[in-house]
PDB file of N, CA and C in Angstrom:
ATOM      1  N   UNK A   1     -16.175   9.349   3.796  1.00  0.00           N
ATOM      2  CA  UNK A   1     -16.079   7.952   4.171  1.00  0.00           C
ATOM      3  C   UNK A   1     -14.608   7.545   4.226  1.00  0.00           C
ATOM      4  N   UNK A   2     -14.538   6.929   4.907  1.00  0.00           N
ATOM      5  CA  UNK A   2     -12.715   6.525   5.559  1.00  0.00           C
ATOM      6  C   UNK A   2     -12.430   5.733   4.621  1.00  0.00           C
ATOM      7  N   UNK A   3     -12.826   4.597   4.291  1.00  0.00           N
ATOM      8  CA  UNK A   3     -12.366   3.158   3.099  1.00  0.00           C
ATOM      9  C   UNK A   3     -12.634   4.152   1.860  1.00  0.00           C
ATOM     10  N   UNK A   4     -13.306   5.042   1.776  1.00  0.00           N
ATOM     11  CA  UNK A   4     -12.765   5.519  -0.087  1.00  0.00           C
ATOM     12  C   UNK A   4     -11.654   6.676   0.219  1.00  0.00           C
ATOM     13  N   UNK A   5     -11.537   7.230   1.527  1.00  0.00           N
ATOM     14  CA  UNK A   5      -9.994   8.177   1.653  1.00  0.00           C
ATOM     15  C   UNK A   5      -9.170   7.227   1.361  1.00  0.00           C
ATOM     16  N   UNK A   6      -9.184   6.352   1.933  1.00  0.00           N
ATOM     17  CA  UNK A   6      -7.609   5.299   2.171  1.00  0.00           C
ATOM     18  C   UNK A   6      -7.369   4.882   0.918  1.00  0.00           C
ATOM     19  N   UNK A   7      -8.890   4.168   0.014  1.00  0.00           N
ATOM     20  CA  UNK A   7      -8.381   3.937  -1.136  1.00  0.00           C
ATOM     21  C   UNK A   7      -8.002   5.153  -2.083  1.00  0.00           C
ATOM     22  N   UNK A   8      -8.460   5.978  -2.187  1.00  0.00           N
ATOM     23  CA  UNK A   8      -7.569   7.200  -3.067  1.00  0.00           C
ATOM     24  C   UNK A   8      -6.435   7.150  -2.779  1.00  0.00           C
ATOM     25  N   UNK A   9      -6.128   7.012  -1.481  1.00  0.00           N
ATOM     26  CA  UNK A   9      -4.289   7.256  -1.075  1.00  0.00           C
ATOM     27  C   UNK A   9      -3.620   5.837  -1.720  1.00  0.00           C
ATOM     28  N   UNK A  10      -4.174   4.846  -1.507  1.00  0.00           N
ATOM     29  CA  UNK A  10      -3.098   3.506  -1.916  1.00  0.00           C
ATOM     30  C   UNK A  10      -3.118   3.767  -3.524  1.00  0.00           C
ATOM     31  N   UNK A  11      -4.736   4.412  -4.108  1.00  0.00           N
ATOM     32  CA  UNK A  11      -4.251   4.398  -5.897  1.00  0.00           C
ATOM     33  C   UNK A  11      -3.070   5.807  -6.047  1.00  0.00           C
ATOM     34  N   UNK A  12      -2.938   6.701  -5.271  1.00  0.00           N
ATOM     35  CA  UNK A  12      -2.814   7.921  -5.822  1.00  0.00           C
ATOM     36  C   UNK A  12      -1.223   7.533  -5.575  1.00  0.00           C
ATOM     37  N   UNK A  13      -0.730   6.744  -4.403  1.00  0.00           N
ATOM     38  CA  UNK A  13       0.719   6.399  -4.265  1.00  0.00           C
ATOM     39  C   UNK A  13       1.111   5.352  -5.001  1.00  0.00           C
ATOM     40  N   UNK A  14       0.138   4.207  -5.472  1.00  0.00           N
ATOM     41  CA  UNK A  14       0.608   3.640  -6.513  1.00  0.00           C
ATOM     42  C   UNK A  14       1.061   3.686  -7.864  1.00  0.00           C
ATOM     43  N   UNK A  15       0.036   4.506  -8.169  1.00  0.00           N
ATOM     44  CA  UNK A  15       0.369   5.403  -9.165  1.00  0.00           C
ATOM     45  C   UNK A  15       1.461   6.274  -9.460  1.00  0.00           C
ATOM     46  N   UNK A  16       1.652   6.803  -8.251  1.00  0.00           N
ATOM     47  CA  UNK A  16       2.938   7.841  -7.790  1.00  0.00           C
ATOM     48  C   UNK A  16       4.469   7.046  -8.151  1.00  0.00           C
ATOM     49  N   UNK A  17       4.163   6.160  -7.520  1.00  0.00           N
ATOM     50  CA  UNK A  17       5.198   4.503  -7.587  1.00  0.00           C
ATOM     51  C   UNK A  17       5.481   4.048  -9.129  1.00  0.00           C
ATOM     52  N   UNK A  18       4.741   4.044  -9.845  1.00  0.00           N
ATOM     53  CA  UNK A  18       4.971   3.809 -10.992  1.00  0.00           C
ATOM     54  C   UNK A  18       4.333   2.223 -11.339  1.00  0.00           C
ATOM     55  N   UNK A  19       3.140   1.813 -10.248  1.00  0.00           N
ATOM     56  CA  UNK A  19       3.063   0.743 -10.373  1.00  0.00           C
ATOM     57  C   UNK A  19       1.546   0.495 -11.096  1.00  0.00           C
ATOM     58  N   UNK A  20       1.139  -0.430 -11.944  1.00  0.00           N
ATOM     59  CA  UNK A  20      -0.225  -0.186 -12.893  1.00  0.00           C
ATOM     60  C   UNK A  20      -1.344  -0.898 -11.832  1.00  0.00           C
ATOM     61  N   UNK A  21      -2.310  -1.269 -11.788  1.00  0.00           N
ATOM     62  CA  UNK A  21      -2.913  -2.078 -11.156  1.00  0.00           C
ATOM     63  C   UNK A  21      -2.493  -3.577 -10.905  1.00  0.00           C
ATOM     64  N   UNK A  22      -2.543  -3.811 -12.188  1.00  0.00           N
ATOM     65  CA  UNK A  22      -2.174  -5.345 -12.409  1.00  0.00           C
ATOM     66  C   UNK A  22      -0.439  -5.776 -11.576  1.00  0.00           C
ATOM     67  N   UNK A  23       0.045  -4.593 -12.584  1.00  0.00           N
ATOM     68  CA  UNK A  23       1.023  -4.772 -11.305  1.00  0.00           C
ATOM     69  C   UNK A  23       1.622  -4.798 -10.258  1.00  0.00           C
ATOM     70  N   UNK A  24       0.655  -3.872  -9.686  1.00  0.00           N
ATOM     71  CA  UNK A  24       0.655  -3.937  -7.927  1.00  0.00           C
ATOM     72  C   UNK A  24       0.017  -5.446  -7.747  1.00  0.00           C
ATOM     73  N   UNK A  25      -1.366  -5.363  -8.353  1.00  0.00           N
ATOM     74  CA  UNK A  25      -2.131  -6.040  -7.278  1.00  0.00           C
ATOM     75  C   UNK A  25      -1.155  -7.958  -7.839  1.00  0.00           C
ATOM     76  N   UNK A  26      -0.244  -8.067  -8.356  1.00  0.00           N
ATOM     77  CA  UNK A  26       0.896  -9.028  -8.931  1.00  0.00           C
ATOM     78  C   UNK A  26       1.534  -9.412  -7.841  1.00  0.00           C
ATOM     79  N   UNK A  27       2.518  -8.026  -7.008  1.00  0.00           N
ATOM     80  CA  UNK A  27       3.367  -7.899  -6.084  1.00  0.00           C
ATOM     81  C   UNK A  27       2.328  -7.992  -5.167  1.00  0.00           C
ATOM     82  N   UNK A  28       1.024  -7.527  -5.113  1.00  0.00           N
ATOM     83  CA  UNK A  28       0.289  -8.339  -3.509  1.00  0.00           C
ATOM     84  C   UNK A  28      -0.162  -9.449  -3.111  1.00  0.00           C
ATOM     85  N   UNK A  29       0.149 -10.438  -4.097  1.00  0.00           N
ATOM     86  CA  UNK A  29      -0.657 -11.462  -4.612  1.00  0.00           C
ATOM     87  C   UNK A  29      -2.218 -11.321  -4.086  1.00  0.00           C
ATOM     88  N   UNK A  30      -2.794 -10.732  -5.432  1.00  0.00           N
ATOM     89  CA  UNK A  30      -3.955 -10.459  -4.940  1.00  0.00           C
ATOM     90  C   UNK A  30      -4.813 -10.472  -6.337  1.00  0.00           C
ATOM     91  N   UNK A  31      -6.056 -10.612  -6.300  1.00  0.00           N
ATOM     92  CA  UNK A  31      -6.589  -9.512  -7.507  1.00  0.00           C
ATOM     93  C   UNK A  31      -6.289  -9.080  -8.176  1.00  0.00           C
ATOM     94  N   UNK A  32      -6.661  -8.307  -9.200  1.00  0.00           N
ATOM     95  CA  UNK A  32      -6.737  -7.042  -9.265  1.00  0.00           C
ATOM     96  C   UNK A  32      -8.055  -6.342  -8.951  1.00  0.00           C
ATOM     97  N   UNK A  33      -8.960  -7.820  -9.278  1.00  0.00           N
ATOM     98  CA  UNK A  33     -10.584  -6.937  -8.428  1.00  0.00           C
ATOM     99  C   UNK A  33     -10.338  -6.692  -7.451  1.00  0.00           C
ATOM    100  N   UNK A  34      -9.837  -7.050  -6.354  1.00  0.00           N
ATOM    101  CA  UNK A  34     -10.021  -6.814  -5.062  1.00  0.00           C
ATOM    102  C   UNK A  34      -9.422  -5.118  -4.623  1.00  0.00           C
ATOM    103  N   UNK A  35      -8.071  -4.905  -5.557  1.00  0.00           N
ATOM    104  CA  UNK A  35      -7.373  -3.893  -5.562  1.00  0.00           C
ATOM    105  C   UNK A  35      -8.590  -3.087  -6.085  1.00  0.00           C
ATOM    106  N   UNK A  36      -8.618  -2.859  -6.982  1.00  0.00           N
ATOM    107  CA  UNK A  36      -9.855  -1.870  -7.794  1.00  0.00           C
ATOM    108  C   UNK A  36     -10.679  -1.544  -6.884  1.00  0.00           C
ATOM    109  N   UNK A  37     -11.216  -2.659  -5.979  1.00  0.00           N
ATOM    110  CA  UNK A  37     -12.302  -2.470  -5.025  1.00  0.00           C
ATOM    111  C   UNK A  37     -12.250  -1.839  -3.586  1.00  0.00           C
ATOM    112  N   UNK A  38     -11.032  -1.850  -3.687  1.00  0.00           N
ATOM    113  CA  UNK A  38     -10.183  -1.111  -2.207  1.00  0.00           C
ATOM    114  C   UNK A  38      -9.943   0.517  -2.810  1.00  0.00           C
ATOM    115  N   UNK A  39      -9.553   0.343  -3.701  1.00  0.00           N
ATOM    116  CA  UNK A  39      -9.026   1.646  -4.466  1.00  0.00           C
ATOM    117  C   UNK A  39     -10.547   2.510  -4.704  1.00  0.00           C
ATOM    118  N   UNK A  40     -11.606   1.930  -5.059  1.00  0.00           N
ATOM    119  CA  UNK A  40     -13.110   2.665  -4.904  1.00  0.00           C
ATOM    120  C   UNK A  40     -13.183   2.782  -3.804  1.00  0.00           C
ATOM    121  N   UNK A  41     -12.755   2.333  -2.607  1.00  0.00           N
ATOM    122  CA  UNK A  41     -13.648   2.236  -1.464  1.00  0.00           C
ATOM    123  C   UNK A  41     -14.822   1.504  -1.357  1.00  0.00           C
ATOM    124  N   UNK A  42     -15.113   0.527  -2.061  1.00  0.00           N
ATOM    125  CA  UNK A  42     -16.547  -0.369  -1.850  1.00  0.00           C
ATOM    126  C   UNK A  42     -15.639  -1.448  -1.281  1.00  0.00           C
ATOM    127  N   UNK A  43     -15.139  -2.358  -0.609  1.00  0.00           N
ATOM    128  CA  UNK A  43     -14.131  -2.987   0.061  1.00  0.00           C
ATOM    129  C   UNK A  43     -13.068  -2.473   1.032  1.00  0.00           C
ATOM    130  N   UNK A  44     -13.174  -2.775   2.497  1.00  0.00           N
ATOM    131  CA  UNK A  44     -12.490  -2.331   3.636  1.00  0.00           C
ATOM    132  C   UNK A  44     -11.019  -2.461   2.895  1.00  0.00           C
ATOM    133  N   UNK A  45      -9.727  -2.127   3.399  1.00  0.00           N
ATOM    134  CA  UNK A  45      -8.798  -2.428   3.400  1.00  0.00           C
ATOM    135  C   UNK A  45      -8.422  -3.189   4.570  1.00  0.00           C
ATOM    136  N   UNK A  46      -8.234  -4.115   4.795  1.00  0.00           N
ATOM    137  CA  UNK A  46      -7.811  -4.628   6.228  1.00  0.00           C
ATOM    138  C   UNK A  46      -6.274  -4.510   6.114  1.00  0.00           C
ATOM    139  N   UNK A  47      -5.828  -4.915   7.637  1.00  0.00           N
ATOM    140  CA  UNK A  47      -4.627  -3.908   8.228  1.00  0.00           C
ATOM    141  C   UNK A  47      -3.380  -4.781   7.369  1.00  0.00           C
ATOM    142  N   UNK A  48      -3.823  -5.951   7.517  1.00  0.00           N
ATOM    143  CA  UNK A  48      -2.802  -6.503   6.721  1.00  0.00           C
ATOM    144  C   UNK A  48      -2.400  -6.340   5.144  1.00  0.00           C
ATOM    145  N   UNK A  49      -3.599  -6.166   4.530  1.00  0.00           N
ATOM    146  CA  UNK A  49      -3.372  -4.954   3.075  1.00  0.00           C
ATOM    147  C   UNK A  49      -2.170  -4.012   3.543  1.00  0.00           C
ATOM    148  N   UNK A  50      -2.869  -3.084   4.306  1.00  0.00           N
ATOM    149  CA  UNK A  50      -2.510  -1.889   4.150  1.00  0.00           C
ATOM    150  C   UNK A  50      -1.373  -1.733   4.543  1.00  0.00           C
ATOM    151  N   UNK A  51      -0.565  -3.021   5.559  1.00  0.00           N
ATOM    152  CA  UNK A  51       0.999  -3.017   5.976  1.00  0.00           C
ATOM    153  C   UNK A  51       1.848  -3.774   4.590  1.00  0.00           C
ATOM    154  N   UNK A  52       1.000  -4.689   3.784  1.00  0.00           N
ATOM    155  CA  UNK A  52       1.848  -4.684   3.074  1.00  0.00           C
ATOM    156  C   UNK A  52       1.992  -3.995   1.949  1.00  0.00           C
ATOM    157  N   UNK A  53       1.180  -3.197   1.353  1.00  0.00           N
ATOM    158  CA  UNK A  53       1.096  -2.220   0.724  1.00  0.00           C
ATOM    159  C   UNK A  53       2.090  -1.238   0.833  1.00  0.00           C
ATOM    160  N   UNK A  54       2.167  -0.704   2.109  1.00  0.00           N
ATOM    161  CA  UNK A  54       3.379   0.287   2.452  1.00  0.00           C
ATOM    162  C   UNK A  54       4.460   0.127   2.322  1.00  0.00           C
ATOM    163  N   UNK A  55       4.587  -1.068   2.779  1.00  0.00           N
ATOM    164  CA  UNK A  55       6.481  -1.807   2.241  1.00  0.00           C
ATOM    165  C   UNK A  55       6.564  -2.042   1.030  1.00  0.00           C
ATOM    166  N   UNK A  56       5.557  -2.089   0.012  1.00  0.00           N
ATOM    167  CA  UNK A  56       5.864  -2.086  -1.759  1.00  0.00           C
ATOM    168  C   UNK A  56       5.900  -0.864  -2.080  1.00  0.00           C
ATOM    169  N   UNK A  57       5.630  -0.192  -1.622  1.00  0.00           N
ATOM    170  CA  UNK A  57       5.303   1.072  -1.540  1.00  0.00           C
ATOM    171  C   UNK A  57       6.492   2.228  -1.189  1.00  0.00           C
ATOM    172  N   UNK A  58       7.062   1.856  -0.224  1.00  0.00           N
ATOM    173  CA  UNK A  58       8.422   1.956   0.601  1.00  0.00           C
ATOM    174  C   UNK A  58       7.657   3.638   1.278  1.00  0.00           C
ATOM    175  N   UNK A  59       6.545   3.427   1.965  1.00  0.00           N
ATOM    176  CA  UNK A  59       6.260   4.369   2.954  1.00  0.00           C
ATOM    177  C   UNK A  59       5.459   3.969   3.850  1.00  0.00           C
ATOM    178  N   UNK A  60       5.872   4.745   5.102  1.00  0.00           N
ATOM    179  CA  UNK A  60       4.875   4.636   6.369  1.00  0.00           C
ATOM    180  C   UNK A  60       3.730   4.440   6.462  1.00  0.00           C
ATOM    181  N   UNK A  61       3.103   3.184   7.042  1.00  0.00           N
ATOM    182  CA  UNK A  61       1.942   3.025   7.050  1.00  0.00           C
ATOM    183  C   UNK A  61       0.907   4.050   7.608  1.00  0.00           C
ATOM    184  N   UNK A  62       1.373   5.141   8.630  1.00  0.00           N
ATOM    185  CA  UNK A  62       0.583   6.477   8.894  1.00  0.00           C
ATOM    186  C   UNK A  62       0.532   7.350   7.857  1.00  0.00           C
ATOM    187  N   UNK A  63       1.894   7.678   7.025  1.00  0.00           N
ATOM    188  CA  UNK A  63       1.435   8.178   5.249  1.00  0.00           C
ATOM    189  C   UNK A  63       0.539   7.618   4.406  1.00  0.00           C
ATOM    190  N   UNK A  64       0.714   6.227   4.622  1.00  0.00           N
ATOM    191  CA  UNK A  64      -0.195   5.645   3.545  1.00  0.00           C
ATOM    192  C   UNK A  64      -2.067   5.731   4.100  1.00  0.00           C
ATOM    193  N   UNK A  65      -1.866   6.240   5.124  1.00  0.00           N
ATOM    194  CA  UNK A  65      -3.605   6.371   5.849  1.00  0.00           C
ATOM    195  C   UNK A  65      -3.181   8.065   6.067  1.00  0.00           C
ATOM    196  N   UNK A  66      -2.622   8.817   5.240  1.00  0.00           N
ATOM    197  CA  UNK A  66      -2.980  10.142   5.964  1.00  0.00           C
ATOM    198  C   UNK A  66      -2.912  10.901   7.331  1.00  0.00           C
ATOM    199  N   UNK A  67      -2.547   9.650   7.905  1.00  0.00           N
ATOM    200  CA  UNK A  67      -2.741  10.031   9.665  1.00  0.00           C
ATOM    201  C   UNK A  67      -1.339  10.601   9.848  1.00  0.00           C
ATOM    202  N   UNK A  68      -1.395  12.172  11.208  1.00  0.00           N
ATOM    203  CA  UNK A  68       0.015  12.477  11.294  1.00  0.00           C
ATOM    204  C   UNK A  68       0.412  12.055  12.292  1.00  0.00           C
ATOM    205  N   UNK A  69       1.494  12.266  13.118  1.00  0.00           N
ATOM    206  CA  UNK A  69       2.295  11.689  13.815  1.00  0.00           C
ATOM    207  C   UNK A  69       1.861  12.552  15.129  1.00  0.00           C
TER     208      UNK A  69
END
């Protein structure tokens, strides 16, 4: 399923990042349910998540979806 790939990748780079939940989902102004719920995959990521995600992130939004070039 595509929405629980993507969310493994946003926890596995957040994580990577050094950032906790709370504190990401702080810098997204968001949740943290909502994060959690993206990060399971039971909640789409929509595109606008996922662009700003990448810039907290400080990587390509095609890295942050796995997709290659």
């Amino acid at each position: 399923m595509e929405t629980a790939r993507t969310g493994g990748r946003v926890r596995a780079f957040r994580k990577l990042k050094g950032f906790t939940q709370q504190s990401f989902a702080d810098r997204m102004h968001m949740s943290v349910s909502v994060v959690g719920e993206i990060e399971r995959g039971t909640r789409v990521a929509e595109d606008d998540f996922i662009e700003r995600a990448s810039d907290l992130l400080g990587i390509p939004v095609n890295e942050l979806l796995g997709e290659n070039k």
